[in-house]
N, C-alpha and C. Protein backbone atom coordinates (compact mmCIF):
# COMPACT_ATOMS: atom_id res chain seq x y z
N UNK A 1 6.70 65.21 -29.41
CA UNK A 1 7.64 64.16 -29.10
C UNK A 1 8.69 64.15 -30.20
N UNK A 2 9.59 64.20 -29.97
CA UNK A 2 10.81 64.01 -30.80
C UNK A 2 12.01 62.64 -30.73
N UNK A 3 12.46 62.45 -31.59
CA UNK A 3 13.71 61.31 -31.99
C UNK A 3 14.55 61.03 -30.59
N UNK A 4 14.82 59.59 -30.07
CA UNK A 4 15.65 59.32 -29.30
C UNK A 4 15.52 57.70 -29.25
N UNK A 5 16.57 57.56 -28.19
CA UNK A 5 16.39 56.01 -27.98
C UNK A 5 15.10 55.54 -27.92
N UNK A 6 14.35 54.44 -28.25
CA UNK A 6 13.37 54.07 -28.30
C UNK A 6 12.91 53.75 -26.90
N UNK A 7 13.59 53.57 -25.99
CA UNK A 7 13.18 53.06 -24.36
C UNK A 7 12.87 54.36 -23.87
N UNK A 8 13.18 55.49 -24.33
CA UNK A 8 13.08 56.71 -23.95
C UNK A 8 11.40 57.22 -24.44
N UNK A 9 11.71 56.59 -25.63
CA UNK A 9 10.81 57.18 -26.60
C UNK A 9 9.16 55.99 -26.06
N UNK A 10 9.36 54.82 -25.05
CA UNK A 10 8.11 54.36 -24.43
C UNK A 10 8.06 55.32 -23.61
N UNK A 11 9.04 55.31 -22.81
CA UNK A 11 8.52 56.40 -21.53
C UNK A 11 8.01 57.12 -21.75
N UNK A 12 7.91 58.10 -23.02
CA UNK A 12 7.46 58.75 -23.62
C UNK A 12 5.41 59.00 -24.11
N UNK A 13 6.07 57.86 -24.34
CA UNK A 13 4.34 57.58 -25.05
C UNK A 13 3.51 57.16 -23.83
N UNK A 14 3.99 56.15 -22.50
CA UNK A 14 3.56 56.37 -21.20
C UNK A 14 2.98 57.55 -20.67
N UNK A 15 3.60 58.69 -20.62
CA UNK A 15 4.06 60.05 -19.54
C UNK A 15 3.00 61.05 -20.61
N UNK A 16 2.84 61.15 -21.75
CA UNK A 16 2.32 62.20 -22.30
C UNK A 16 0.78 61.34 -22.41
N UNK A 17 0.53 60.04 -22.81
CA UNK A 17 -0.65 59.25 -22.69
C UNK A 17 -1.32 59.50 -21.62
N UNK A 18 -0.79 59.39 -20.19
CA UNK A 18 -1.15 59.41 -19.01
C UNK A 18 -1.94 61.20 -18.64
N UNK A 19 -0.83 61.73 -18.97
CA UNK A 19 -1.21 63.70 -19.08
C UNK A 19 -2.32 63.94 -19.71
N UNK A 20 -2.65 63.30 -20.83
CA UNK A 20 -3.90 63.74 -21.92
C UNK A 20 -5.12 63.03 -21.10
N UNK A 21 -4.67 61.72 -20.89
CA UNK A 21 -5.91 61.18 -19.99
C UNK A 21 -6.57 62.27 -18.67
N UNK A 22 -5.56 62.41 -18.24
CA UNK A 22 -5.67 62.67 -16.64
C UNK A 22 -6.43 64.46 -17.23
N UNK A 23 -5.94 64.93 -17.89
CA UNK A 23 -6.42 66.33 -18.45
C UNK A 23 -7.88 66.11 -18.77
N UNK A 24 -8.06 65.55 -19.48
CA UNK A 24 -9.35 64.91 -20.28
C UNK A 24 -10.86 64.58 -19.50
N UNK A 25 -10.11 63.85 -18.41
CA UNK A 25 -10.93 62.91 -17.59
C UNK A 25 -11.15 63.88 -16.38
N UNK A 26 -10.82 65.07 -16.54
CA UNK A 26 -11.33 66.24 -15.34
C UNK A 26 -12.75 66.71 -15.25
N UNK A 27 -13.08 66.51 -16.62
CA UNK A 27 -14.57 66.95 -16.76
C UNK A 27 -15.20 65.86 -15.92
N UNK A 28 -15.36 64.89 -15.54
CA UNK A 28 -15.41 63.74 -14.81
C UNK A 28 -15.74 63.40 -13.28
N UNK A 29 -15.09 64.35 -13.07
CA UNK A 29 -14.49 63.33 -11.85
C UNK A 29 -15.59 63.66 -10.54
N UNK A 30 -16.44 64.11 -11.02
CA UNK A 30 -17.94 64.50 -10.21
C UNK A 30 -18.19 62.85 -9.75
N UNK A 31 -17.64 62.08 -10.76
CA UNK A 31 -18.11 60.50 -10.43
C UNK A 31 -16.78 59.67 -10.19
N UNK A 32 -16.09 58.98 -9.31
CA UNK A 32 -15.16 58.32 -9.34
C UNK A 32 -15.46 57.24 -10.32
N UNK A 33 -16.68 56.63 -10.50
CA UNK A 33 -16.77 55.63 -11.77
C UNK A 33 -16.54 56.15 -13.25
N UNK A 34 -16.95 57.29 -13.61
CA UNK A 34 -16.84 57.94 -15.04
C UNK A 34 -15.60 58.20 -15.29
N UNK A 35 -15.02 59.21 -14.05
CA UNK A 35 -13.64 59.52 -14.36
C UNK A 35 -13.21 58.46 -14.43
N UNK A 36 -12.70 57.21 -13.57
CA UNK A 36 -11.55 56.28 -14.34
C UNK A 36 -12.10 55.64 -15.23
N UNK A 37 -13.09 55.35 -16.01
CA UNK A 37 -13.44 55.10 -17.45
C UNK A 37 -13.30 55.77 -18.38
N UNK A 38 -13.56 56.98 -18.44
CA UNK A 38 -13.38 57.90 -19.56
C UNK A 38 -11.46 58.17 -19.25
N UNK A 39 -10.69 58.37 -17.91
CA UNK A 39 -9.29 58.11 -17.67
C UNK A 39 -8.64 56.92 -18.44
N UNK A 40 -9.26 55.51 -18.10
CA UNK A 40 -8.96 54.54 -19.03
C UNK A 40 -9.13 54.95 -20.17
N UNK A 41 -9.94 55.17 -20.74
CA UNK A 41 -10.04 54.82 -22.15
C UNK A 41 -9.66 55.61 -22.97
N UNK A 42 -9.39 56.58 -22.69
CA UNK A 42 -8.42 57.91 -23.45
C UNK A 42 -6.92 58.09 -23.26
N UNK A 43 -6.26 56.95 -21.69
CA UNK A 43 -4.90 57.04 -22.04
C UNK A 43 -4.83 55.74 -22.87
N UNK A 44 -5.54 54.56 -23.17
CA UNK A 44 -5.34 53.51 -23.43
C UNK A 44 -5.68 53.81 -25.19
N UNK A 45 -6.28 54.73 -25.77
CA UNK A 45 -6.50 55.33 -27.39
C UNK A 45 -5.27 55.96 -27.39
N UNK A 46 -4.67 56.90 -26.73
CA UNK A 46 -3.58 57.54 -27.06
C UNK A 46 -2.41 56.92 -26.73
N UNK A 47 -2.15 56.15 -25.71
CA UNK A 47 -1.08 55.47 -25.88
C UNK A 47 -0.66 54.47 -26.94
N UNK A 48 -1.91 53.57 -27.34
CA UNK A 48 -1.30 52.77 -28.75
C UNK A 48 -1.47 53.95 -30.45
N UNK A 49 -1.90 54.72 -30.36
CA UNK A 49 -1.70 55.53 -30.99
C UNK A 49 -0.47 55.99 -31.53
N UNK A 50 0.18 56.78 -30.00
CA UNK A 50 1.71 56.77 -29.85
C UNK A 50 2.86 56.27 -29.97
N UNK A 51 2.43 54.95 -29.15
CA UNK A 51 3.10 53.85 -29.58
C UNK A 51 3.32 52.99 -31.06
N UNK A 52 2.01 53.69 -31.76
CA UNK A 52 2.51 52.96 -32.93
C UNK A 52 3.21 54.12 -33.77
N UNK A 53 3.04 55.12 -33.50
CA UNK A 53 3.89 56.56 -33.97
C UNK A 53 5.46 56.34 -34.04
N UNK A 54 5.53 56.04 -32.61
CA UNK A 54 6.92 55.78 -32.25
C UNK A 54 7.68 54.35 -33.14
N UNK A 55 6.74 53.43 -32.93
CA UNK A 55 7.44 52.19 -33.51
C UNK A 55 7.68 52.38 -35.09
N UNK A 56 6.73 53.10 -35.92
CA UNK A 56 6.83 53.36 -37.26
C UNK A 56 7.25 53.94 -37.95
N UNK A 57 7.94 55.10 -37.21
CA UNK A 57 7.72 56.50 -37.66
C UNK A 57 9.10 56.50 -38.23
N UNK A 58 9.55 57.49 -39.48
CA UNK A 58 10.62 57.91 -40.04
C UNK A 58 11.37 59.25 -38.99
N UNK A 59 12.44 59.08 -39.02
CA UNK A 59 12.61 60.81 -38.26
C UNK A 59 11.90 61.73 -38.39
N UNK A 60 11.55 62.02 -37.51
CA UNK A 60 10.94 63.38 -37.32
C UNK A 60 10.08 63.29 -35.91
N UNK A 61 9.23 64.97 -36.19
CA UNK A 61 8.07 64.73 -34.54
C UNK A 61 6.87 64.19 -34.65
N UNK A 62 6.33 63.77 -33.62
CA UNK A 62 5.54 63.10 -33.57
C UNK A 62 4.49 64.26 -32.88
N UNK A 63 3.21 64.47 -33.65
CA UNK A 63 2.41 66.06 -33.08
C UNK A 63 0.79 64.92 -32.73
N UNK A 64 0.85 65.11 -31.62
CA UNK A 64 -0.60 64.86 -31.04
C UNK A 64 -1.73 66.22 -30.79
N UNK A 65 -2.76 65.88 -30.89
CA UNK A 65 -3.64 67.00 -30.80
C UNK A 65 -4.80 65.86 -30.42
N UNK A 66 -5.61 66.91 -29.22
CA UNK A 66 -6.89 66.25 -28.38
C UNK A 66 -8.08 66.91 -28.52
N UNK A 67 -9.05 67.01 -28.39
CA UNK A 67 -10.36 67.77 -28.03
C UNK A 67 -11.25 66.81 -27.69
N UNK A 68 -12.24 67.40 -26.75
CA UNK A 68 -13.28 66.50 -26.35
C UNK A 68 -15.03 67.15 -26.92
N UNK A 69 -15.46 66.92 -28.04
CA UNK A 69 -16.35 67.62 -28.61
C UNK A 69 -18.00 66.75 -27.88
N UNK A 70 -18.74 67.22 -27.63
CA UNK A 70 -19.84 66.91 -26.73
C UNK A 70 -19.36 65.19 -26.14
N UNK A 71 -19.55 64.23 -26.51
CA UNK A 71 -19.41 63.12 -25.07
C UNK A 71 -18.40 62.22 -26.61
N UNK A 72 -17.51 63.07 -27.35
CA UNK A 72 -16.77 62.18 -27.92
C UNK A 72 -15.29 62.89 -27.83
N UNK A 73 -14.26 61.80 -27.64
CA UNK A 73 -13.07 62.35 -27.59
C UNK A 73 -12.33 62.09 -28.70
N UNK A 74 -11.58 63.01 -29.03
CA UNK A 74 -11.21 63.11 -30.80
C UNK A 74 -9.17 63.06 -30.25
N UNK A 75 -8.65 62.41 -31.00
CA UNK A 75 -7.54 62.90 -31.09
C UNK A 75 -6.57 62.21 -32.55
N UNK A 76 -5.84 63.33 -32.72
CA UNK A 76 -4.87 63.29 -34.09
C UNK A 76 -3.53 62.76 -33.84
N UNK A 77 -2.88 62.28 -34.28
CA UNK A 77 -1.77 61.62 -34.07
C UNK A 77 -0.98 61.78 -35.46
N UNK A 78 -0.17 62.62 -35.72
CA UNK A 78 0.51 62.99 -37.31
C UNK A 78 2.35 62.47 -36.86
N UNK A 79 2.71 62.01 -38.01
CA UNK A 79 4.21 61.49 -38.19
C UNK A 79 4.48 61.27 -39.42
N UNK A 80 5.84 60.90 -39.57
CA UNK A 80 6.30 60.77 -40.69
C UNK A 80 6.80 59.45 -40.99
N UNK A 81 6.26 58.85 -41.95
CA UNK A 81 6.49 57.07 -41.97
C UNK A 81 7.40 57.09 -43.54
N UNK A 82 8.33 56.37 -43.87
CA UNK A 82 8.77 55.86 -44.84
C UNK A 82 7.61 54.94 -45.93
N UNK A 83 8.34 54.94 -47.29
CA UNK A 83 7.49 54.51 -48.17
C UNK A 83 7.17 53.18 -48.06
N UNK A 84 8.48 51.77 -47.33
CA UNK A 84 8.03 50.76 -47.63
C UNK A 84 7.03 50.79 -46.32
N UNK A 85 6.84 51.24 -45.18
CA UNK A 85 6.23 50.93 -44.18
C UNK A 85 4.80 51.78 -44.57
N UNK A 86 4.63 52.78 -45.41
CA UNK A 86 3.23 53.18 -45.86
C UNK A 86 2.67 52.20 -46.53
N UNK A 87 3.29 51.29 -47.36
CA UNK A 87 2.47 50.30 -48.19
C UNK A 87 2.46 49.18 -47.34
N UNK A 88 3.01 48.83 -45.97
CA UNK A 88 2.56 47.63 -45.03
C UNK A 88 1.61 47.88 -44.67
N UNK A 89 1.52 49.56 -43.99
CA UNK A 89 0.86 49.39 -43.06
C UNK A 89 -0.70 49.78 -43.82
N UNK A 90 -0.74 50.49 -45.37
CA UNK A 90 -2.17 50.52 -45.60
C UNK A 90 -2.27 49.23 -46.21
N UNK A 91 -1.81 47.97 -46.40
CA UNK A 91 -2.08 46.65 -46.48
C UNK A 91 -2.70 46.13 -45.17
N UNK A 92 -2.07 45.91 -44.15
CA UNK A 92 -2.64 45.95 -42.83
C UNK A 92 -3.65 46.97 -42.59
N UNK A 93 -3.88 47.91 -42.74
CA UNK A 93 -5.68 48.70 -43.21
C UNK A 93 -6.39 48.14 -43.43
N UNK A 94 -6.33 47.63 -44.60
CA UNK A 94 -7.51 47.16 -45.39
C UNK A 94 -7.44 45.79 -45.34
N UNK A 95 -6.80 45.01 -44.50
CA UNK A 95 -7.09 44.00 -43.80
C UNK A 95 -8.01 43.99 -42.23
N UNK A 96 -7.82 44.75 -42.01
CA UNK A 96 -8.19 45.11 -40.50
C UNK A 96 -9.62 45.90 -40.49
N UNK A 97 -9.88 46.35 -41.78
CA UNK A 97 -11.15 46.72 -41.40
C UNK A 97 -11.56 46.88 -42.97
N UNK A 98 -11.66 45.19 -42.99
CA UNK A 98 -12.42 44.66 -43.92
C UNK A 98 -14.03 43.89 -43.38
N UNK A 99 -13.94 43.64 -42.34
CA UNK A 99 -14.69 43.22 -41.40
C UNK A 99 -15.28 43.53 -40.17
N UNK A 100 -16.46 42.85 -39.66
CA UNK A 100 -16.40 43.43 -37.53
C UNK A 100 -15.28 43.19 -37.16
N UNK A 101 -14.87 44.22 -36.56
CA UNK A 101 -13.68 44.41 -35.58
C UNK A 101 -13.45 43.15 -34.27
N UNK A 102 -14.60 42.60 -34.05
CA UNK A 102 -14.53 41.94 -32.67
C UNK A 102 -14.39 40.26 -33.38
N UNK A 103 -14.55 40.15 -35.00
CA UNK A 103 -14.22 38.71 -35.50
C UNK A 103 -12.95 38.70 -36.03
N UNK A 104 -12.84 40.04 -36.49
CA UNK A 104 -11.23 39.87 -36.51
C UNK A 104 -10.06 39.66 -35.77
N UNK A 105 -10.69 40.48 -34.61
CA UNK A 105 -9.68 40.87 -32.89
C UNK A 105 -9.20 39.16 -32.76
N UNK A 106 -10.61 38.45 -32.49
CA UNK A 106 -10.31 36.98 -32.56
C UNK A 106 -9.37 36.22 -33.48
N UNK A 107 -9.48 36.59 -34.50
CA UNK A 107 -8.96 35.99 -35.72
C UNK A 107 -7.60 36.41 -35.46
N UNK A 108 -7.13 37.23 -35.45
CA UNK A 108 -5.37 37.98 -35.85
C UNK A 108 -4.93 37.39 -33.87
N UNK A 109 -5.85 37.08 -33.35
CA UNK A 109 -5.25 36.77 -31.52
C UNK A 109 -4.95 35.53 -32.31
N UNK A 110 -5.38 34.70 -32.71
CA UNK A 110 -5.45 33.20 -33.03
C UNK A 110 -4.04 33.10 -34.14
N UNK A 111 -3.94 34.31 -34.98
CA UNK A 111 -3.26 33.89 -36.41
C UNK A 111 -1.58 34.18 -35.26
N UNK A 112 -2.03 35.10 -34.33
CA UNK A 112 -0.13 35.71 -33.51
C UNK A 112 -0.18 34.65 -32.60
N UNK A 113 -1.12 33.68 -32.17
CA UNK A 113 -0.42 32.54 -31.42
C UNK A 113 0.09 31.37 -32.02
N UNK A 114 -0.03 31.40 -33.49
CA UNK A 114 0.42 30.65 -34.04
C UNK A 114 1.84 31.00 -34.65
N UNK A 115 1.68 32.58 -34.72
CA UNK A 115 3.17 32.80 -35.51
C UNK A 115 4.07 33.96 -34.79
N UNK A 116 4.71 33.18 -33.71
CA UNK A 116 5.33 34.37 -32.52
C UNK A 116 5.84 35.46 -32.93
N UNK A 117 6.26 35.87 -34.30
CA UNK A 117 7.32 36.27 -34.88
C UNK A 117 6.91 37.65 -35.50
N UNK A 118 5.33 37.65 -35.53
CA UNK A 118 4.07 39.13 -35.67
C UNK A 118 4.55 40.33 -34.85
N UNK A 119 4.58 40.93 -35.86
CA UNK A 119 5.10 42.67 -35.06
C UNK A 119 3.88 43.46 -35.70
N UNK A 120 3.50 43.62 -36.53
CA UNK A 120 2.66 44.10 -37.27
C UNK A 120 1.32 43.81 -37.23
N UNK A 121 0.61 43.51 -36.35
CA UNK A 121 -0.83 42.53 -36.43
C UNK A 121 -1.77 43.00 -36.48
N UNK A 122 -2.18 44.65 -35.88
CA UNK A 122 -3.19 45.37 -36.36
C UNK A 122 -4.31 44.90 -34.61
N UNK A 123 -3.61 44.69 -33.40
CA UNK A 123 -4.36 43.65 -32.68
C UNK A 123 -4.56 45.12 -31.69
N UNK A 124 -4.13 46.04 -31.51
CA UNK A 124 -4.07 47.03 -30.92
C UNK A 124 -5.44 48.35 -31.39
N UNK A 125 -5.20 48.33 -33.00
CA UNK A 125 -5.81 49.10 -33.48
C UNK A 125 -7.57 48.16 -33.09
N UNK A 126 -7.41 46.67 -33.61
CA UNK A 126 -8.63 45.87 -33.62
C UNK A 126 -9.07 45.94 -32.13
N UNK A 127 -8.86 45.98 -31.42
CA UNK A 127 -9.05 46.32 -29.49
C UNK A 127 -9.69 47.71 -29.29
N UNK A 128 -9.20 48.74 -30.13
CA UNK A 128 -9.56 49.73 -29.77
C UNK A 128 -11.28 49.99 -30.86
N UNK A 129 -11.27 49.50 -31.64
CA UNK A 129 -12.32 49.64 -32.59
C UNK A 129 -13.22 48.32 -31.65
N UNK A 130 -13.08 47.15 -31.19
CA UNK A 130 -14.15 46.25 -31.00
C UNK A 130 -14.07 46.63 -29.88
N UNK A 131 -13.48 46.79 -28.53
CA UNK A 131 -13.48 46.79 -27.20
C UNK A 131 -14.24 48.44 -26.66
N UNK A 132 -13.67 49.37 -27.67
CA UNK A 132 -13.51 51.02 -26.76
C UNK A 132 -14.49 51.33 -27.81
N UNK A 133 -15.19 51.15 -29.21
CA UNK A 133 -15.92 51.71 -29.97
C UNK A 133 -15.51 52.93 -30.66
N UNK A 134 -14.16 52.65 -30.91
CA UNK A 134 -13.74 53.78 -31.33
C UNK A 134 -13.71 53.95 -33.06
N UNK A 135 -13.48 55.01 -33.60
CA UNK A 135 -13.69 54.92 -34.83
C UNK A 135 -12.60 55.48 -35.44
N UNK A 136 -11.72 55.28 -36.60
CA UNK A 136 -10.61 55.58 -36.71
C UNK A 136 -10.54 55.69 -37.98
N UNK A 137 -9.46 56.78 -38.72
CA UNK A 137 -9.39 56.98 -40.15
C UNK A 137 -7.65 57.15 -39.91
N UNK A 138 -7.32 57.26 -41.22
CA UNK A 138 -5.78 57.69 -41.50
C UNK A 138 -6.07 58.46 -42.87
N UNK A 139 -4.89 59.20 -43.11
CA UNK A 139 -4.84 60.28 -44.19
C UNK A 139 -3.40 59.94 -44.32
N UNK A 140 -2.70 59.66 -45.76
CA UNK A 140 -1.64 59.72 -45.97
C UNK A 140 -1.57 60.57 -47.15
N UNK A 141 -0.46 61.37 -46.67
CA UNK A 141 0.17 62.47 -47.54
C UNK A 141 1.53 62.71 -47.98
N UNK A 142 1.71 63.23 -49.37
CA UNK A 142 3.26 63.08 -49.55
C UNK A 142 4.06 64.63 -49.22
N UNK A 143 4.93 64.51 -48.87
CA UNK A 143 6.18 65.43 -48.38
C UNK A 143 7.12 65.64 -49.01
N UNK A 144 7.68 66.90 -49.01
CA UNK A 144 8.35 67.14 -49.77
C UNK A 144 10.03 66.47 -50.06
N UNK A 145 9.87 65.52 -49.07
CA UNK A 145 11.36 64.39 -48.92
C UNK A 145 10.96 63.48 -49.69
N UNK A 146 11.63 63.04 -50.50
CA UNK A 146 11.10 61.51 -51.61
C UNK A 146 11.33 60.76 -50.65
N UNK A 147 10.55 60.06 -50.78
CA UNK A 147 10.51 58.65 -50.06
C UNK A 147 9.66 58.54 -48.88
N UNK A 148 9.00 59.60 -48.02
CA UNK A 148 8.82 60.20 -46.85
C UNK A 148 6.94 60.56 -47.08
N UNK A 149 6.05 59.88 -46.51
CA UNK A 149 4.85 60.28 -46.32
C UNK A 149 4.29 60.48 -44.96
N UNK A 150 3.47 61.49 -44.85
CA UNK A 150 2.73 62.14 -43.61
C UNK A 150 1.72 61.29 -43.45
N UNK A 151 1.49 60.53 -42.44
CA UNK A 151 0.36 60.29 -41.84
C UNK A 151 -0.14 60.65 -40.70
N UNK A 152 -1.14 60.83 -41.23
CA UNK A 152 -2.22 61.37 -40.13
C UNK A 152 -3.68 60.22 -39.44
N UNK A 153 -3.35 59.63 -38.17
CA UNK A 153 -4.27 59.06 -37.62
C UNK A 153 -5.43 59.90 -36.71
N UNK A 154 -6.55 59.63 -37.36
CA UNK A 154 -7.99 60.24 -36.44
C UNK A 154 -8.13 59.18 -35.55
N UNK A 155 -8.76 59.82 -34.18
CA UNK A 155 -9.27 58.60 -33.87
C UNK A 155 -10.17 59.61 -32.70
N UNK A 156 -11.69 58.74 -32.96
CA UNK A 156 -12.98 59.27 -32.12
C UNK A 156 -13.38 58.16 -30.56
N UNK A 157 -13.60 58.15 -29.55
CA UNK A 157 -14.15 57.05 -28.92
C UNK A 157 -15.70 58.15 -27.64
N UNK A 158 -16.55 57.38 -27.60
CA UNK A 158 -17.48 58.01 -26.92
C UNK A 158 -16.90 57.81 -25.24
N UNK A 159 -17.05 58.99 -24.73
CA UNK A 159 -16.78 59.28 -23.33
C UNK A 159 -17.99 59.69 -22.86
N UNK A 160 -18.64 59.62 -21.54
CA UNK A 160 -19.69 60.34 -20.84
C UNK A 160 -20.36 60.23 -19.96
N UNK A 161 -21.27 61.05 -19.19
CA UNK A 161 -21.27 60.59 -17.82
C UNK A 161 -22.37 59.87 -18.09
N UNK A 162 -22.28 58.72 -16.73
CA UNK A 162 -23.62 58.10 -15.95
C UNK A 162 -24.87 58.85 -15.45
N UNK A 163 -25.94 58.53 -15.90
CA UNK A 163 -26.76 59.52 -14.96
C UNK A 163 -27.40 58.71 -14.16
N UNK A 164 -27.05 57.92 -13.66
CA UNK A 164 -27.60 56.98 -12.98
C UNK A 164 -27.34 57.54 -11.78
C-alpha cells in the first residue's frame, strides 16, 4: 500500500483486508460456520491493523505479510511512523497492556464516552486482544531518516475448524 488521499487510502485497508481474509479462510470453507469465523476474524485483525498503519504512518509503504501456521494466523504489518507519534503511541502500549484486556476494553469505552475528542484510545487494539484472543507485539526500529522509526506490528489470533 502506498501514499494517497486518505479516503483512498480506507478503501484501501477495506479491499486488501477483505482479500487476505477471503484467501485465508479457504482452508475453511468445508464448513460454512468456520469459514465465516475464521473470514471474520482475520479481515477484522488486518483491517485495524491497516487502518492504524494508514492513520499513523509517516510517508512511505505500508508492507503486510500473512501466514497461517497450524490453527494460528500470524500477520506483520511494517510502516514508517515519525518520532513524536513513536513516543504516543509506545505510551499508549504500555497503557493498554498493562492489564486484562477485557477490564481495560471497558475502561478506555467508558474514559471515550466521556471525552469525544479521543483519536488515540488503544480501543481497537483492546477488542482484538479481549474479544478475538489475539496476541500482539511491536518492534520499533530506527532508519536511516532522522526523525523516522520502523515499526513493526505482530499479530497472532487462533483460527480452526469445528469438529463437531
Amino acid at each position: 500500500m502506498f501514499d494517497g488521499p486518505l479516503d483512498v487510502s480506507w478503501h484501501h485497508c477495506a479491499t486488501t483486508s477483505d482479500f487476505i481474509a477471503d484467501l485465508f479462510a479457504l482452508r475453511f470453507q468445508s464448513s460454512r460456520h468456520d469459514y465465516r469465523e475464521a473470514r471474520h476474524s482475520i479481515g477484522y485483525l488486518v483491517n485495524e491493523l491497516i487502518e492504524n498503519a494508514v492513520k499513523f504512518r509517516a510517508p512511505g509503504e505500508i508492507i503486510v505479510e500473512a501466514a497461517i501456521e497450524s490453527e494460528n494466523f500470524k500477520v506483520k504489518v511494517s510502516n514508517v511512523v515519525d518520532g513524536e507519534t513513536t513516543v504516543e503511541f509506545q505510551n499508549l502500549l504500555a497503557e493498554i497492556t498493562a492489564g486484562e484486556p477485557g477490564e481495560l476494553l471497558i475502561q478506555r469505552i467508558e474514559a471515550n464516552a466521556a471525552e469525544s475528542e479521543a483519536t488515540s484510545s488503544g480501543l481497537g487494539l483492546l477488542t482484538l486482544m479481549s474479544d478475538y484472543g489475539a496476541s500482539l507485539a511491536w518492534v520499533f526500529s530506527p532508519t536511516d531518516e532522522r526523525d523516522l522509526v520502523r515499526l513493526e506490528t505482530y499479530a497472532s489470533i487462533p483460527v480452526h475448524k469445528n469438529h463437531n
